[in-house]
N, C-alpha and C. Protein backbone atom coordinates (compact mmCIF):
# COMPACT_ATOMS: atom_id res chain seq x y z
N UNK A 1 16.80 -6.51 97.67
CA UNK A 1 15.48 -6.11 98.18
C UNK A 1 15.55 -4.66 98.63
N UNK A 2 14.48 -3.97 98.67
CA UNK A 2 14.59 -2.71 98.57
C UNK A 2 14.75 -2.02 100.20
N UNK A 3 15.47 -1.27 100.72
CA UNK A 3 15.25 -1.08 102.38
C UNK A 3 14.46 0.35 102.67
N UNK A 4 14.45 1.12 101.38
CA UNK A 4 14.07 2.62 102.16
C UNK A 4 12.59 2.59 101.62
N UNK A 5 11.80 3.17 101.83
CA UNK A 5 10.59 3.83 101.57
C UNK A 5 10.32 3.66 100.54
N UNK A 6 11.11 4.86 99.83
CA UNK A 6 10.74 5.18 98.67
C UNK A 6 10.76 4.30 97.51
N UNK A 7 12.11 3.52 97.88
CA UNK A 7 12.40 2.10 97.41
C UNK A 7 11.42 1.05 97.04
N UNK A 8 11.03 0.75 98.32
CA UNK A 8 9.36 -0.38 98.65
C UNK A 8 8.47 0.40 98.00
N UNK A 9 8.32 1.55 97.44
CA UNK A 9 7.35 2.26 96.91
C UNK A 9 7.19 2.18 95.16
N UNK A 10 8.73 2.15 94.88
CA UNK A 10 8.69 2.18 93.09
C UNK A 10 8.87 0.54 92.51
N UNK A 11 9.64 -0.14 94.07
CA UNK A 11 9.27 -1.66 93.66
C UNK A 11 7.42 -1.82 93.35
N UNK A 12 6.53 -1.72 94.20
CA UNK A 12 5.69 -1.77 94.35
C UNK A 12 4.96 -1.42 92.73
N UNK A 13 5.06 0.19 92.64
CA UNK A 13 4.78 0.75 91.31
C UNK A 13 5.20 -0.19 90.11
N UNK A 14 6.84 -0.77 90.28
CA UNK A 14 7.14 -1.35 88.80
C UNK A 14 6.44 -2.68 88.43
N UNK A 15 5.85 -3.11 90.07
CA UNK A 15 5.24 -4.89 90.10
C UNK A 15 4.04 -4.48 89.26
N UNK A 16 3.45 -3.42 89.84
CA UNK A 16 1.89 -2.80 89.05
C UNK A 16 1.83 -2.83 87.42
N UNK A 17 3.09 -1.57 87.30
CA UNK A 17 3.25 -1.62 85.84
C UNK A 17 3.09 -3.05 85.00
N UNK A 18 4.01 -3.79 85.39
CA UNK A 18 4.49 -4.60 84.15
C UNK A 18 3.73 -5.98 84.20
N UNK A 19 2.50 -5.80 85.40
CA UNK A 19 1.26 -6.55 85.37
C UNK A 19 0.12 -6.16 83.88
N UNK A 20 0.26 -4.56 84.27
CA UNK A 20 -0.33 -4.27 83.48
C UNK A 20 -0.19 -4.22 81.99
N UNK A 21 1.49 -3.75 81.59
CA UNK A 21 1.98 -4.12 80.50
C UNK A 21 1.30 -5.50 79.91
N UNK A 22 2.19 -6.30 80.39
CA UNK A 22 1.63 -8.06 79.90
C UNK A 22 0.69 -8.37 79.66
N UNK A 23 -0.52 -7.70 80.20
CA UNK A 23 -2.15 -8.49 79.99
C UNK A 23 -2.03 -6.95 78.68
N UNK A 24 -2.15 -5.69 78.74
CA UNK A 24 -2.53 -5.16 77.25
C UNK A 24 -1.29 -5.71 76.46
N UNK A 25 -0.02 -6.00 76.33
CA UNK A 25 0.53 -6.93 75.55
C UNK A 25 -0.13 -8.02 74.64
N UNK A 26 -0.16 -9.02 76.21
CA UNK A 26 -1.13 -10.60 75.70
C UNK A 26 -2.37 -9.74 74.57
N UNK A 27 -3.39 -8.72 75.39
CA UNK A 27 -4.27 -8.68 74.34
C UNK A 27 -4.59 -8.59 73.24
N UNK A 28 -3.15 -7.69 72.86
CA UNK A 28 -3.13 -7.09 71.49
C UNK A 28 -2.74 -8.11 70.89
N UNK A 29 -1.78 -9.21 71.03
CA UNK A 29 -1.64 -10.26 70.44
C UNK A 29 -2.75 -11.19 70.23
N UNK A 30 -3.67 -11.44 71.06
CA UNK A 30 -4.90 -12.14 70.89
C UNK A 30 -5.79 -11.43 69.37
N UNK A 31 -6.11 -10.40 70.11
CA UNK A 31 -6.37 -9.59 68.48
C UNK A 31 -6.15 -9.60 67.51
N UNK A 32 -4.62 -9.74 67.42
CA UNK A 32 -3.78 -9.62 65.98
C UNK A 32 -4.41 -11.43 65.44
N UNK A 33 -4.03 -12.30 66.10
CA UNK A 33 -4.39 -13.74 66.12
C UNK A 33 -5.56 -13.77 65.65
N UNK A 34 -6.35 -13.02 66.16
CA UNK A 34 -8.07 -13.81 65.74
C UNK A 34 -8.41 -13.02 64.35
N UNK A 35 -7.97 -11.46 63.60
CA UNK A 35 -7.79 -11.04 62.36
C UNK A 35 -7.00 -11.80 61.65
N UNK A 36 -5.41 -12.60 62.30
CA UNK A 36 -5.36 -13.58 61.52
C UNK A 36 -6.02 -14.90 60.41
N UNK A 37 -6.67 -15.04 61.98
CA UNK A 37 -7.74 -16.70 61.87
C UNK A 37 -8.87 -16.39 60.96
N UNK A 38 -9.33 -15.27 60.75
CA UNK A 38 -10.08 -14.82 60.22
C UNK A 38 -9.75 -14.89 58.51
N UNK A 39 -8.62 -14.11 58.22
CA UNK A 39 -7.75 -14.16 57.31
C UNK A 39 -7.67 -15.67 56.69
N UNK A 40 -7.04 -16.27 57.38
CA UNK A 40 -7.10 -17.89 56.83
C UNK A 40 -8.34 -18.70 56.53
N UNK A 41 -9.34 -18.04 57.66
CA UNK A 41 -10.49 -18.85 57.12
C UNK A 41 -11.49 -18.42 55.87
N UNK A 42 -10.57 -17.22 55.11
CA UNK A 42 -11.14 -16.54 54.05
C UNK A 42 -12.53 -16.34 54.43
N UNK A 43 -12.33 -15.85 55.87
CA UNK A 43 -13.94 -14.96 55.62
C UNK A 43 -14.11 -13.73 55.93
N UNK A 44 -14.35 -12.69 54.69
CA UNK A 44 -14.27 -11.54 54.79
C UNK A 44 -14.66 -10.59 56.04
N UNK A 45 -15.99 -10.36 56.01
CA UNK A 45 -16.63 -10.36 57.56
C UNK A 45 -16.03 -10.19 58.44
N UNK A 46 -15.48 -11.31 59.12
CA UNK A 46 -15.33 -11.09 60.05
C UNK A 46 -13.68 -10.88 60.16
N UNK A 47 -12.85 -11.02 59.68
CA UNK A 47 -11.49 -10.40 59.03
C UNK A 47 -12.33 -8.72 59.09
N UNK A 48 -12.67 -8.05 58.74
CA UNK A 48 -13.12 -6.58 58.56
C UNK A 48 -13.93 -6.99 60.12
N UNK A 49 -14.44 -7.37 60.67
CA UNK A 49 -14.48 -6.62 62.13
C UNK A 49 -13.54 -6.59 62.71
N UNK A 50 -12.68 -7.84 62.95
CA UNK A 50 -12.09 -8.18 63.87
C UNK A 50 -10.74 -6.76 63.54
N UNK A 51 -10.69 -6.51 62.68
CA UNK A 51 -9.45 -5.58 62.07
C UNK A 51 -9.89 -4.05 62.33
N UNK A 52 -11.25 -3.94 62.59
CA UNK A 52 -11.48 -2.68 63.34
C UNK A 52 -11.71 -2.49 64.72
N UNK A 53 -11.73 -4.07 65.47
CA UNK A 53 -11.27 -3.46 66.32
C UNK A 53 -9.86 -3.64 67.25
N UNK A 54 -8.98 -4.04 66.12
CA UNK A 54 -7.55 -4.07 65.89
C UNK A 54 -6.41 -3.15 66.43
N UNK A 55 -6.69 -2.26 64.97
CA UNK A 55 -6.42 -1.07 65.00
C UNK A 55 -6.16 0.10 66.04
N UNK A 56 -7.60 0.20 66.35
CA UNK A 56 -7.37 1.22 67.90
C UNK A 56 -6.78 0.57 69.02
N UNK A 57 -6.77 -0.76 69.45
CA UNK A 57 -5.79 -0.70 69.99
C UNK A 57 -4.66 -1.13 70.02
N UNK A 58 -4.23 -1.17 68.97
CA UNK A 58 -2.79 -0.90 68.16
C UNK A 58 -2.39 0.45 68.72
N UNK A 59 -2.97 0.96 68.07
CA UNK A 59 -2.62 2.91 68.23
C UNK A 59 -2.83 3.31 69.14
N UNK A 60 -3.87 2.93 70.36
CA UNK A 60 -3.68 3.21 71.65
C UNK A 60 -2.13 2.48 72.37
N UNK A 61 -1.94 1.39 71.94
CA UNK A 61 -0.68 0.86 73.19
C UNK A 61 0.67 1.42 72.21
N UNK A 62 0.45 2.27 71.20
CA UNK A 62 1.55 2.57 70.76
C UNK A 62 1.68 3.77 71.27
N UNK A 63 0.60 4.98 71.52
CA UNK A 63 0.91 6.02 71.82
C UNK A 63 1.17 6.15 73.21
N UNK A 64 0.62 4.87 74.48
CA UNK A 64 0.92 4.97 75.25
C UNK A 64 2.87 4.42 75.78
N UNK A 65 2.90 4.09 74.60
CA UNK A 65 4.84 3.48 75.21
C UNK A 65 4.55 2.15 74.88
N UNK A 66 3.52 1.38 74.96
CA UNK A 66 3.65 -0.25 75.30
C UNK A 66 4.30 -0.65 74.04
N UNK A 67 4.44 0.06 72.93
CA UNK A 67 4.91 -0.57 71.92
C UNK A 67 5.28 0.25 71.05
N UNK A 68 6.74 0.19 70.78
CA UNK A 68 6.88 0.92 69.18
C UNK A 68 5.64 1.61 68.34
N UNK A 69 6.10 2.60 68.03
CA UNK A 69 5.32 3.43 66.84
C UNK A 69 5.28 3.02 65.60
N UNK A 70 6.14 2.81 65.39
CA UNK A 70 6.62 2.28 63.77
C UNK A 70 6.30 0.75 64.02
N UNK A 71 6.37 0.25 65.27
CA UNK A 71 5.75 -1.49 65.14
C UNK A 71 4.40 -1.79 65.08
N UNK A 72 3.74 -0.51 65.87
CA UNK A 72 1.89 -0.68 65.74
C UNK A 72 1.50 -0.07 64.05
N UNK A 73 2.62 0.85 63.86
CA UNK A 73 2.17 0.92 62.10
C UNK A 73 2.89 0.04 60.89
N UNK A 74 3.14 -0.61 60.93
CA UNK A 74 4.00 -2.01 60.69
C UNK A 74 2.64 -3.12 60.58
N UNK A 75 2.24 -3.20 62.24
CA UNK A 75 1.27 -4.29 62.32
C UNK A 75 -0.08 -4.00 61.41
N UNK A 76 -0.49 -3.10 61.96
CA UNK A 76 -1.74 -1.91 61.11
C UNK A 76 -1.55 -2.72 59.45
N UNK A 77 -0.40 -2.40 58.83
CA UNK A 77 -0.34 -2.19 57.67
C UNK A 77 -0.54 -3.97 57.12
N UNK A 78 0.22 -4.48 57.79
CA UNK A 78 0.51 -5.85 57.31
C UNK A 78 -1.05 -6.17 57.35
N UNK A 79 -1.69 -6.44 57.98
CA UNK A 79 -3.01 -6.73 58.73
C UNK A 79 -4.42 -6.35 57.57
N UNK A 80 -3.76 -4.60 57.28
CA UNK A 80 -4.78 -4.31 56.63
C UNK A 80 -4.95 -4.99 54.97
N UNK A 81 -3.67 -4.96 54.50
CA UNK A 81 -3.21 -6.01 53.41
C UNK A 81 -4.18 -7.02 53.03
N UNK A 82 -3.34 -7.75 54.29
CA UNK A 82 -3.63 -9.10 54.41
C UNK A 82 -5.53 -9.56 53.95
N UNK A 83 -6.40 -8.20 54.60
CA UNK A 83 -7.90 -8.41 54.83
C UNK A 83 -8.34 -8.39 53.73
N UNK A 84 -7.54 -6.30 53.01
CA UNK A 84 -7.91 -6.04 51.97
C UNK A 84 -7.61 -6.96 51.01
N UNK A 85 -7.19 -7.91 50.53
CA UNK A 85 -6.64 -9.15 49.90
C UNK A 85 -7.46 -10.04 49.66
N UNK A 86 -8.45 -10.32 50.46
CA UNK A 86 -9.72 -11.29 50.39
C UNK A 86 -10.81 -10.89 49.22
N UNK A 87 -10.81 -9.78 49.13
CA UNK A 87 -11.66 -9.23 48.11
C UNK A 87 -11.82 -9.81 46.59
């Protein structure tokens, strides 16, 4: 447990962080999931919304640290495939 100040201070900060991490984590996974579901239920539509609004925040939690660079363009790619494929 932390005894000095500054200590109780970055505990504090890291509890914040990695609250916050986890829920834009969870989200982006929810996202990826429902462009999935979309995908399977072969319906174009909404596979092409759900995949735009995917994307940005893909590329937002990648540029912020939450996630690999090369893993949000990885996901991007697989994803876009997958939609463009329904056609």
């Amino acid at each position: 447990m932390a005894t000095h100040k500054s200590a109780e201070k970055r505990d504090r900060q890291s509890v914040n962080r990695r609250e916050r991490n986890v829920a834009a984590k969870s989200a982006i996974k929810t996202k990826v999931k429902t462009v999935l579901a979309a995908v399977e239920d072969k319906n174009k539509e909404s596979s092409v919304k759900a995949l735009k609004t995917t994307i940005p925040s893909l590329a937002k939690a990648a540029a912020k640290g939450l996630i690999h660079k090369k893993n949000a363009s990885r996901k991007i790619s697989r994803l876009t495939k997958k939609v463009n494929a329904l056609k």
